[in-house]
Protein backbone atom coordinates (compact mmCIF):
# COMPACT_ATOMS: atom_id res chain seq x y z
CA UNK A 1 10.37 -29.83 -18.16
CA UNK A 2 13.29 -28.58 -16.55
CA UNK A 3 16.02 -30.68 -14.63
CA UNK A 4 17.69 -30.51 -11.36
CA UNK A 5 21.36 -31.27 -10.68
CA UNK A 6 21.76 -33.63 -8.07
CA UNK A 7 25.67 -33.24 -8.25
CA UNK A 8 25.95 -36.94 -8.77
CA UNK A 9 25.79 -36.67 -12.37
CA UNK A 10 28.48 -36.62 -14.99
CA UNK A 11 28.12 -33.06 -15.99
CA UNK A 12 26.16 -33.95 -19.53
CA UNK A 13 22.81 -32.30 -19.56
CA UNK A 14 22.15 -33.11 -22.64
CA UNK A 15 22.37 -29.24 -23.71
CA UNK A 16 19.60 -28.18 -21.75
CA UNK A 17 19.17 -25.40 -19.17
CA UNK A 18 18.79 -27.50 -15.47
CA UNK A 19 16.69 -24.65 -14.29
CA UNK A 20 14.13 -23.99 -17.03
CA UNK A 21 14.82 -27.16 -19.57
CA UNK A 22 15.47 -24.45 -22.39
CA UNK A 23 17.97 -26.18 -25.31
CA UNK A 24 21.00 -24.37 -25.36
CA UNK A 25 24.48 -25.23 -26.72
CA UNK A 26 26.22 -22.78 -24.46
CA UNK A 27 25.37 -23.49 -21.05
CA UNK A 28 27.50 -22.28 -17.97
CA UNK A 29 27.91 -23.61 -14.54
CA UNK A 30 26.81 -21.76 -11.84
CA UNK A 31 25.92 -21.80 -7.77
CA UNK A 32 21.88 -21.11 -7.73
CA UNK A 33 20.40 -21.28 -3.97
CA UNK A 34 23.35 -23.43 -3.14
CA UNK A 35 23.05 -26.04 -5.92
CA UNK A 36 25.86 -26.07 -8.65
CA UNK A 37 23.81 -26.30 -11.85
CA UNK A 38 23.96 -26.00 -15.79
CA UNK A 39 22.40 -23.06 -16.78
CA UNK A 40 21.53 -21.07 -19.99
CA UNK A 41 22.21 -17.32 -20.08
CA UNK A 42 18.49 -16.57 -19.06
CA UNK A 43 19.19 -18.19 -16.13
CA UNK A 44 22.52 -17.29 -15.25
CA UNK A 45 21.22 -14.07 -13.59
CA UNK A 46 20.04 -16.13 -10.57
CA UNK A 47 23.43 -17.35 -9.71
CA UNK A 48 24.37 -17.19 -6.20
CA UNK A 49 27.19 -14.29 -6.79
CA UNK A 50 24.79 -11.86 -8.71
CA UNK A 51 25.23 -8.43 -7.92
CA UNK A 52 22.24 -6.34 -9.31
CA UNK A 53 23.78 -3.76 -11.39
CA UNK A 54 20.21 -1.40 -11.77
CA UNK A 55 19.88 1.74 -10.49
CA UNK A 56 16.27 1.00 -9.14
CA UNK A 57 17.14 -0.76 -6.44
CA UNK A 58 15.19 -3.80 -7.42
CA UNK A 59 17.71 -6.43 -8.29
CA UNK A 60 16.69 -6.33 -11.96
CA UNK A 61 13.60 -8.57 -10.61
CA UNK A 62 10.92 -5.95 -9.94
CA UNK A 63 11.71 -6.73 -6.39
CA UNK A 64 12.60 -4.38 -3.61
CA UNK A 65 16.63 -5.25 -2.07
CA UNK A 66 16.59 -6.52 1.58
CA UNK A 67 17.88 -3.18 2.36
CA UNK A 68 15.54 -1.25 1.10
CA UNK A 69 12.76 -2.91 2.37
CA UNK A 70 14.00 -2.66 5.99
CA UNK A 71 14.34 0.63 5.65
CA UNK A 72 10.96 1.43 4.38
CA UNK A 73 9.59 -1.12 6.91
CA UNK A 74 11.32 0.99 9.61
CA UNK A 75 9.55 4.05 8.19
CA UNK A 76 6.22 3.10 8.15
CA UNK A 77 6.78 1.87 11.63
CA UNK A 78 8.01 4.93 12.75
CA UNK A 79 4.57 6.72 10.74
CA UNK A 80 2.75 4.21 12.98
CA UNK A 81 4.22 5.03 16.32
CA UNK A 82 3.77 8.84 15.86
CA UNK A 83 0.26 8.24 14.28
CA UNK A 84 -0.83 6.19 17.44
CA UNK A 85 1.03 8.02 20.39
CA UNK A 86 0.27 11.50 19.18
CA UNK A 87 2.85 14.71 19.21
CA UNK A 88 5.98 14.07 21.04
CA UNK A 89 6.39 17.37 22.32
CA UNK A 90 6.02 16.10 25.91
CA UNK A 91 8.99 14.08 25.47
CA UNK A 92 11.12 16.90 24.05
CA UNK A 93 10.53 19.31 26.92
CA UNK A 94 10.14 17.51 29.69
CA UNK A 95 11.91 14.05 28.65
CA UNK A 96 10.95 10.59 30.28
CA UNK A 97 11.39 9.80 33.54
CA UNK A 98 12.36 6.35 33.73
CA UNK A 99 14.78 6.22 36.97
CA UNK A 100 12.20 8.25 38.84
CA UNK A 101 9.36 6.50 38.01
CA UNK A 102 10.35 2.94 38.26
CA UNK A 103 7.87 -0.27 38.42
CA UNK A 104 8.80 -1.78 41.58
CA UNK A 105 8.69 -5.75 42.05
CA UNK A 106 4.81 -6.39 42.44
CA UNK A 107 3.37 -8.99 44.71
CA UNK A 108 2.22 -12.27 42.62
CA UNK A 109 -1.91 -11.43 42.92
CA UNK A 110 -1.54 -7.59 42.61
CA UNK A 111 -4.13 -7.66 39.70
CA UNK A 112 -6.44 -9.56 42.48
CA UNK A 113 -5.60 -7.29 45.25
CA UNK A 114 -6.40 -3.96 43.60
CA UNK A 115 -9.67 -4.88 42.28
CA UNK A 116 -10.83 -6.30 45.44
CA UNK A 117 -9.89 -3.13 47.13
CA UNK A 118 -11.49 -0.77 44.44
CA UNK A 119 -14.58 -2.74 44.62
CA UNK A 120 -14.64 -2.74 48.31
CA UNK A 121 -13.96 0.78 48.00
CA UNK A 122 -17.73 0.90 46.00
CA UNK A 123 -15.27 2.87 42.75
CA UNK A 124 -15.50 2.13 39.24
CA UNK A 125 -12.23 2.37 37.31
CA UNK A 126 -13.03 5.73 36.29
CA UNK A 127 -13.74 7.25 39.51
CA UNK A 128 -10.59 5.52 41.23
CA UNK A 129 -8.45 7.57 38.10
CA UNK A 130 -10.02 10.61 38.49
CA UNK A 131 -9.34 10.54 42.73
CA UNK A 132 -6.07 10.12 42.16
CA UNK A 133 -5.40 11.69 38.81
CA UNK A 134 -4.43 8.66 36.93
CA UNK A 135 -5.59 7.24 33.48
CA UNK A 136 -8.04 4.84 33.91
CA UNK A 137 -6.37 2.22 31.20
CA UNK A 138 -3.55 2.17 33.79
CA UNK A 139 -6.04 0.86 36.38
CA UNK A 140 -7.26 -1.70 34.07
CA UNK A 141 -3.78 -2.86 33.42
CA UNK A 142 -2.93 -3.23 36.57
CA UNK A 143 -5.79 -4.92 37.63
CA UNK A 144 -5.41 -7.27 34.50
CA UNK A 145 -1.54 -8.16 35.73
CA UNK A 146 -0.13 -6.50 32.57
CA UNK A 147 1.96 -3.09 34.55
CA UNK A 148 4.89 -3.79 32.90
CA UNK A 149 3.92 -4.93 29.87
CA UNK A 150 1.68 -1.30 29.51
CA UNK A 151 4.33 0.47 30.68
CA UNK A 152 2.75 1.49 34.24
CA UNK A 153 4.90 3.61 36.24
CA UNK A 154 5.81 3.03 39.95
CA UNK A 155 4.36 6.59 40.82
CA UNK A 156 0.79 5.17 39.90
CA UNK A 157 1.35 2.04 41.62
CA UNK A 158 2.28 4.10 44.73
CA UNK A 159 -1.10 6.05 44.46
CA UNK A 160 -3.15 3.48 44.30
CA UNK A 161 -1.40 1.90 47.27
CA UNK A 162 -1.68 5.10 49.20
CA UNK A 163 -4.87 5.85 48.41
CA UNK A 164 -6.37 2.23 48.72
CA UNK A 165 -4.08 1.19 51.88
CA UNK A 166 -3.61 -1.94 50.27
CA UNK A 167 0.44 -3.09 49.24
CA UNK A 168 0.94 -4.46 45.70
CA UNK A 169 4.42 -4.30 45.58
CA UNK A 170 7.03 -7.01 46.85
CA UNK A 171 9.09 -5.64 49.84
């Protein structure tokens, strides 16, 4: 069974590795997660100044480095993205539109007010989108108070005002 320095010790192991109890007359002392320890050769490759010296980017563990696993987590969330929000040929030609389209400051019950007013208006969701040539998952998230967070633009919010006559922005 292996032992653990607890740095109050006199520095005599006894001859044995403190990380995997292996017997070993020629025992080193090294930094391992923090902890200075007395360690066989086996174990000496943990140490806290290890550089992995292999050419397959593994650390000589079988392990992926920290680098490369951020970069191939940025990948596949970058495969993800284009998977889910199609072509992005719209963006190349006619770019976003951000400072024209901004989200104004919307009242508190905005969510409340629309639905009312489409319902009083006898529309489903999908008739509502198609009078005003929105996408009816925008009406939904506005109704649902979640415009920002579905990335709603003030142009639809403007629409629906218009074409409602009801005000769900803050003046």
């Amino acid at each position: 069974m292996a032992k653990y320095s607890t740095g109050g010790g006199s520095g005599d192991t006894g001859g044995s590795c403190e990380l995997c109890g292996a017997t070993d007359s020629s025992l080193e002392t090294v930094e391992v997660a923090g902890a200075r320890l007395d360690v066989c050769e086996e174990c000496a490759q943990h140490r806290d100044d290890a550089n992995p010296t292999s050419t397959d980017n593994t650390g000589g563990d079988g392990r992926d480095s920290d680098r490369d696993r951020k970069r191939k987590a940025a990948q596949n969330t970058a495969r993800v993205q284009d998977a889910t929000k199609g072509d992005s040929t719209h963006w190349e030609e006619s770019g976003t539109n951000y400072d024209d389209d901004q989200l104004p400051y919307l009242h508190p019950d905005y969510g409340k007010r629309l639905t009312e007013a489409r319902q009083d208006a006898g529309l489903q969701r999908e008739e509502l989108a198609a009078e005003i040539d929105v996408e009816e998952s925008d009406i939904l998230a506005v109704e649902q108070s979640r415009a920002t967070k579905a990335g709603v633009g003030g142009s639809t919010i403007t629409k629906l005002e218009d074409f409602l006559d009801i005000e769900l922005a803050d003046a």
